[in-house]
N, C-alpha and C. Protein backbone atom coordinates (compact mmCIF):
# COMPACT_ATOMS: atom_id res chain seq x y z
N UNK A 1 72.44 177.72 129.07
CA UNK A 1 72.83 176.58 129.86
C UNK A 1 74.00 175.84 129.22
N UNK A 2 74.45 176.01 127.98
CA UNK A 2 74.77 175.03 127.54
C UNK A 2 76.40 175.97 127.26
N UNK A 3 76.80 177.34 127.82
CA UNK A 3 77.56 177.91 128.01
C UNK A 3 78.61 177.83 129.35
N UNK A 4 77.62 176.88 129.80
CA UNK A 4 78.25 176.78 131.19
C UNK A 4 78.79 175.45 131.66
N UNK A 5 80.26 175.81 131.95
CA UNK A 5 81.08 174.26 132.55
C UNK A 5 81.10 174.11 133.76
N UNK A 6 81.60 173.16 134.23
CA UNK A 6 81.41 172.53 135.39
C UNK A 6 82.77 172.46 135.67
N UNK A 7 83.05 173.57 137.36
CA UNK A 7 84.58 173.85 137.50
C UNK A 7 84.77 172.71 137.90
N UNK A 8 84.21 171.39 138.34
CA UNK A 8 85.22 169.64 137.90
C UNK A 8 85.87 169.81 137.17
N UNK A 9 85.20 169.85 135.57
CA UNK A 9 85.73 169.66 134.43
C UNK A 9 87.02 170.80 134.39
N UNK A 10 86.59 171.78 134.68
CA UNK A 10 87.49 172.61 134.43
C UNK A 10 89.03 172.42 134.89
N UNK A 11 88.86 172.20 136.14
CA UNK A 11 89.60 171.33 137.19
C UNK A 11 90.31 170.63 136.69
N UNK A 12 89.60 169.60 136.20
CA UNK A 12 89.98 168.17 135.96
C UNK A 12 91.22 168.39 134.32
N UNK A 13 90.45 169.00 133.60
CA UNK A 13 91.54 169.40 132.13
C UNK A 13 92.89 170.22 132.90
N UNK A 14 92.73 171.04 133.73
CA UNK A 14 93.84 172.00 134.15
C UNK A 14 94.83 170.83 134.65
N UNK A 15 93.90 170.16 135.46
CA UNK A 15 95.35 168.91 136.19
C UNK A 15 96.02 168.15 135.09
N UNK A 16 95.16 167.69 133.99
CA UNK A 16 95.75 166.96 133.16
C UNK A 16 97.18 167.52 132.40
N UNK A 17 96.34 168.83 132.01
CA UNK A 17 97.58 169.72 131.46
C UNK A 17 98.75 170.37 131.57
N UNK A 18 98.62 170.38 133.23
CA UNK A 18 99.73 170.51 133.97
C UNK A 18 100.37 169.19 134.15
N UNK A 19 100.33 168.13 134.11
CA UNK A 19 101.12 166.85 134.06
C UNK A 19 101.69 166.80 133.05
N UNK A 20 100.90 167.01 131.43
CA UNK A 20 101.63 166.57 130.63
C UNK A 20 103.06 168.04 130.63
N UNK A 21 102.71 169.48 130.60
CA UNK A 21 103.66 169.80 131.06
C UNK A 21 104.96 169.87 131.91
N UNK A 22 104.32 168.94 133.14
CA UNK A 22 105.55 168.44 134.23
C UNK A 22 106.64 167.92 133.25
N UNK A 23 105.62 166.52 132.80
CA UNK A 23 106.47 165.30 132.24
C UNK A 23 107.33 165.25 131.13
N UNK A 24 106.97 166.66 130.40
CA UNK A 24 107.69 167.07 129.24
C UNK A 24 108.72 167.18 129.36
N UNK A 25 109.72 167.83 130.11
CA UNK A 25 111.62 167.79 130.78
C UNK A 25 111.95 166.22 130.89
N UNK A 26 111.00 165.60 131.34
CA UNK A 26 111.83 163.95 131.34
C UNK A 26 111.67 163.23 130.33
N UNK A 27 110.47 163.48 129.26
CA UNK A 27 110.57 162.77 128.27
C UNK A 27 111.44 162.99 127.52
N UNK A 28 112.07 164.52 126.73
CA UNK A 28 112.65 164.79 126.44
C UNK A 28 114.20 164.51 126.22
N UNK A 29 114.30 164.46 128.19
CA UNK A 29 115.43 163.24 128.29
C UNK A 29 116.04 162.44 127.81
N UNK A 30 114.29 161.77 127.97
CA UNK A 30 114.54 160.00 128.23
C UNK A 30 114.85 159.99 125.91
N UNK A 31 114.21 160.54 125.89
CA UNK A 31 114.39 160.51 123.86
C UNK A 31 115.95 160.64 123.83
N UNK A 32 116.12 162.09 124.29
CA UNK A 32 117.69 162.57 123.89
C UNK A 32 118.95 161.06 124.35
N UNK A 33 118.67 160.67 125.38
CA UNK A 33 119.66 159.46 126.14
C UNK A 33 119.12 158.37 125.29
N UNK A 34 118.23 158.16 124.95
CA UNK A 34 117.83 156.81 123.79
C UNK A 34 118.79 157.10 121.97
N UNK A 35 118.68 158.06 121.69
CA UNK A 35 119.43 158.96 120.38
C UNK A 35 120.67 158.45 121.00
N UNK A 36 121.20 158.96 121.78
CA UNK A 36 122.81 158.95 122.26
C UNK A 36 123.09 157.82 122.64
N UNK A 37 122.84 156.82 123.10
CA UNK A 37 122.67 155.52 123.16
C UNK A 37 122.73 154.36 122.19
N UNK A 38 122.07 154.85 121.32
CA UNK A 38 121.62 154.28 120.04
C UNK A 38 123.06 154.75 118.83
N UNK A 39 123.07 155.89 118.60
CA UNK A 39 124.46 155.93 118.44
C UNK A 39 125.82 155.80 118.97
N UNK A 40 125.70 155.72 119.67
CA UNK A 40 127.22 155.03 120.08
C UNK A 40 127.20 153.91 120.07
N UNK A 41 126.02 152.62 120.03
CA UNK A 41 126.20 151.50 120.00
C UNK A 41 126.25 151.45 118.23
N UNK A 42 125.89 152.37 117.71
CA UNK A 42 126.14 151.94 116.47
C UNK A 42 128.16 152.30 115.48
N UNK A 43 128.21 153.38 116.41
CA UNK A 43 129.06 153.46 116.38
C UNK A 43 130.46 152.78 116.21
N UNK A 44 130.39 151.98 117.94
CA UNK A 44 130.60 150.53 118.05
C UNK A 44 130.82 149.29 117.20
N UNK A 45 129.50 149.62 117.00
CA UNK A 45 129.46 148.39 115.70
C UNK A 45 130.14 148.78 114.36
N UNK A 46 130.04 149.61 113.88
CA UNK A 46 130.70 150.07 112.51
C UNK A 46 132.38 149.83 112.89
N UNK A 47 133.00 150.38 113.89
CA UNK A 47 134.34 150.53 114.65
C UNK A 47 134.41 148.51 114.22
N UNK A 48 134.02 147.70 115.11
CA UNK A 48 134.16 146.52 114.92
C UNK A 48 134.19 145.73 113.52
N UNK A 49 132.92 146.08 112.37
CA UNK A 49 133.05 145.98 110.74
C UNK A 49 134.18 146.11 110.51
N UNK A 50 134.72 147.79 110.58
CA UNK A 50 135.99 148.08 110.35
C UNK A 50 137.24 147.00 110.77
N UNK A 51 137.00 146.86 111.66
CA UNK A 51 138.31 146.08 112.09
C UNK A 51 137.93 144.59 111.42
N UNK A 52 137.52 144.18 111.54
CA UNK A 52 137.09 142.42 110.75
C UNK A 52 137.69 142.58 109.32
N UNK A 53 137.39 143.86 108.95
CA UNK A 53 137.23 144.07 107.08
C UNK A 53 138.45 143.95 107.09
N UNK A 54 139.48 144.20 107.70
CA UNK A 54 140.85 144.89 107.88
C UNK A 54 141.49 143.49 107.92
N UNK A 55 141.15 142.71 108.97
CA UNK A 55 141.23 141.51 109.15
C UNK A 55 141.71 140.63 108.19
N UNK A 56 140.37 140.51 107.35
CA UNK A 56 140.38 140.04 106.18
C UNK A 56 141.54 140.26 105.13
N UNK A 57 141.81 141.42 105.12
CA UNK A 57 143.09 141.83 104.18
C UNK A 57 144.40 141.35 104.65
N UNK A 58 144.26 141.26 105.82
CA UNK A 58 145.68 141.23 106.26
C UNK A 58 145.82 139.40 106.14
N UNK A 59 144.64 138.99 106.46
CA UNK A 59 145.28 137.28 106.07
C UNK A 59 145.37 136.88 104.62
N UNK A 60 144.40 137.60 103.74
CA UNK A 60 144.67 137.35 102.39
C UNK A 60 146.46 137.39 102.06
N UNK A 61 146.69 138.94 102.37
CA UNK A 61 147.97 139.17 101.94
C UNK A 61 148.98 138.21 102.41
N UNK A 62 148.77 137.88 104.12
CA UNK A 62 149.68 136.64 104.31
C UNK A 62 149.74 135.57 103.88
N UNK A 63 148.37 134.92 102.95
CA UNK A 63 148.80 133.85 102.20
C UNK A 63 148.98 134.22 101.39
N UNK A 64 148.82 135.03 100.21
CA UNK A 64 149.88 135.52 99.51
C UNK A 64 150.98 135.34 99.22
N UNK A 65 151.66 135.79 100.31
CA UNK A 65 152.57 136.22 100.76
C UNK A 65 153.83 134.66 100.80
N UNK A 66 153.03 133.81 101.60
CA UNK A 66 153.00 132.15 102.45
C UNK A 66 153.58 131.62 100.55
N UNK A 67 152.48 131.75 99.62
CA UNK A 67 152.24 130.89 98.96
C UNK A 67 153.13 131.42 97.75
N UNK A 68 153.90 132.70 97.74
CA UNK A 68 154.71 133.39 97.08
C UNK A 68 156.00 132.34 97.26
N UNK A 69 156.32 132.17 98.85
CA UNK A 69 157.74 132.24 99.37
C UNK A 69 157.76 130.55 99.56
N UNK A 70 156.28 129.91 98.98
CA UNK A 70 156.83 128.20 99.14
C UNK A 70 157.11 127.96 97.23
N UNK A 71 157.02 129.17 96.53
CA UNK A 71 156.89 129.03 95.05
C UNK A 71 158.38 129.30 94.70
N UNK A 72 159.18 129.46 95.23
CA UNK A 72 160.75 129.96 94.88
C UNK A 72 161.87 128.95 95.81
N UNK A 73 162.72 129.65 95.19
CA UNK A 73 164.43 128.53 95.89
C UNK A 73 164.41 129.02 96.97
N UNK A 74 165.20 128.06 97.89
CA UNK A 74 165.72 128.64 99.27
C UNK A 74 166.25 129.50 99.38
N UNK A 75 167.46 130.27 98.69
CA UNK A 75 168.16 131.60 98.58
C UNK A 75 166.57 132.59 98.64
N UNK A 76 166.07 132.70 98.07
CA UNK A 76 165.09 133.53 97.87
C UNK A 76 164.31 133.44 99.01
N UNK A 77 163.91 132.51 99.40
CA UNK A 77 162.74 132.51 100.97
C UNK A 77 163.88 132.86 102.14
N UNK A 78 164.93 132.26 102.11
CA UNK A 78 166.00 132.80 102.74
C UNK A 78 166.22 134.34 102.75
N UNK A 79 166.30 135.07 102.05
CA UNK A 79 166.01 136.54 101.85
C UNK A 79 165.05 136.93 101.98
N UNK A 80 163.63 136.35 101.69
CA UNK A 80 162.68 137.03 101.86
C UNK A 80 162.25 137.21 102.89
N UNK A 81 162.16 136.04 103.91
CA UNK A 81 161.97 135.53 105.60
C UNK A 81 163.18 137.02 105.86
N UNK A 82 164.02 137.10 106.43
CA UNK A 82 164.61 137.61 106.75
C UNK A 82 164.50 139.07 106.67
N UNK A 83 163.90 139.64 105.36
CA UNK A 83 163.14 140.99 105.66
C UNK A 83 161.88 140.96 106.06
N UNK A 84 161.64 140.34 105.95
CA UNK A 84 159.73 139.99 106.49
C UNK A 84 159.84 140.17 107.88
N UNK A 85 161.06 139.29 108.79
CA UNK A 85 161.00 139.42 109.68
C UNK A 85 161.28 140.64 110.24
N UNK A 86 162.24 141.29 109.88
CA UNK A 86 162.44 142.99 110.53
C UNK A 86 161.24 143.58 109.80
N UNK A 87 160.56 143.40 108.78
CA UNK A 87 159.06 144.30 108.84
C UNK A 87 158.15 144.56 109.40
N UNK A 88 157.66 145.77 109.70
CA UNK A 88 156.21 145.91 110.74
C UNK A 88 155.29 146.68 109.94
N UNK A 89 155.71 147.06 108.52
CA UNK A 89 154.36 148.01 107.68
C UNK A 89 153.96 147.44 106.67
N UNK A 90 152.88 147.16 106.06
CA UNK A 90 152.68 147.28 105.16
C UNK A 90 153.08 147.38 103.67
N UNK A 91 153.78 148.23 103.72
CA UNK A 91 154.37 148.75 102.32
C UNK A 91 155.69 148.05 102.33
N UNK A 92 156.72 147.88 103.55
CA UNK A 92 157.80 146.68 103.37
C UNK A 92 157.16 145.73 102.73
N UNK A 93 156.27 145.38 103.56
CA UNK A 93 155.68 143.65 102.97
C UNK A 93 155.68 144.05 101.24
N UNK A 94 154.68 145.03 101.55
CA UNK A 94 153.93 144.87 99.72
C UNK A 94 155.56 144.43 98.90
N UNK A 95 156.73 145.49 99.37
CA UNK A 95 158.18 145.36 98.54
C UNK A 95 158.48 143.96 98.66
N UNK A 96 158.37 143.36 99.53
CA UNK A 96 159.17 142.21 99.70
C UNK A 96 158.68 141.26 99.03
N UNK A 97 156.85 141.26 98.51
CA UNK A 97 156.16 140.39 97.79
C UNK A 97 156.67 140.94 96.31
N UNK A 98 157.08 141.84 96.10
CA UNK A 98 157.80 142.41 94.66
C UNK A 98 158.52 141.65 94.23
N UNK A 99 159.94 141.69 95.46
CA UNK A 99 161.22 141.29 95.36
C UNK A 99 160.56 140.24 94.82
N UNK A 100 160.15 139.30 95.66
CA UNK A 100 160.10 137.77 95.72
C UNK A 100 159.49 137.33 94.35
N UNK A 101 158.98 138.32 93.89
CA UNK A 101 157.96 138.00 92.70
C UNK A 101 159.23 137.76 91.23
N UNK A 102 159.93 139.24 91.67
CA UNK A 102 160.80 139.35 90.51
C UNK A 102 161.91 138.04 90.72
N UNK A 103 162.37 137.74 91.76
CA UNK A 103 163.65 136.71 91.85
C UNK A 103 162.85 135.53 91.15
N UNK A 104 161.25 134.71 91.57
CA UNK A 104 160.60 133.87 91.04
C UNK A 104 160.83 133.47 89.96
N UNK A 105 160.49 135.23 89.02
CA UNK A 105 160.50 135.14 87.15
C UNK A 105 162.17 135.10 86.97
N UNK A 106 163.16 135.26 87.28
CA UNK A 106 164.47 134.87 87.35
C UNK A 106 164.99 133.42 87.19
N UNK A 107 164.67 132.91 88.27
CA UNK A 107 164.70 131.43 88.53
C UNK A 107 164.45 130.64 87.87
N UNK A 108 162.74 130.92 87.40
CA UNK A 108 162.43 129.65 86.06
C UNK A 108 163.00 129.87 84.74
């Protein structure tokens, strides 16, 4: 007696098991689009760090830069303004904070 099920039951486990098989393709999904989701917003965010950090450098160097060219004679900020202004990289600037550095130790 105790060999014997009850095709309910039997029934009843088969339906279950066939659902969780249905549902398996969409969960799968729904995980994979949560992963991909999840990274790209992080993505995002790192992209944005980046740019702030960057930020940061670039105003340091302009006061720097500011506090270089109120430390010298007019001939000298006069020259220095004047390449600063045709500069758009980086590495001009860094030269031009050189120049300005070396004319400074000149002066005094």
């Amino acid at each position: 007696m105790a060999d014997v099920v009850s095709a309910q039951v039997t029934d009843a486990v088969t339906q279950a098991n066939v659902k969780v098989l249905g549902d398996s393709p969409a969960m799968a999904l729904s995980n994979l689009y949560q992963t991909i989701s999840q990274s790209l917003s992080l993505s995002a965010q790192n992209a944005v760090t980046s740019q702030q950090q960057s930020n940061v450098v670039h105003q340091a160097t302009t006061t720097q830069g500011v506090s270089l060219l109120y430390s010298v004679d007019t001939a000298a900020v006069g020259a220095a303004s004047g390449k600063a202004l045709r500069a758009d990289s980086p590495d001009v600037l860094a030269n031009i904070m050189g120049v300005v550095e070396a004319l400074k130790g000149i002066n005094s």
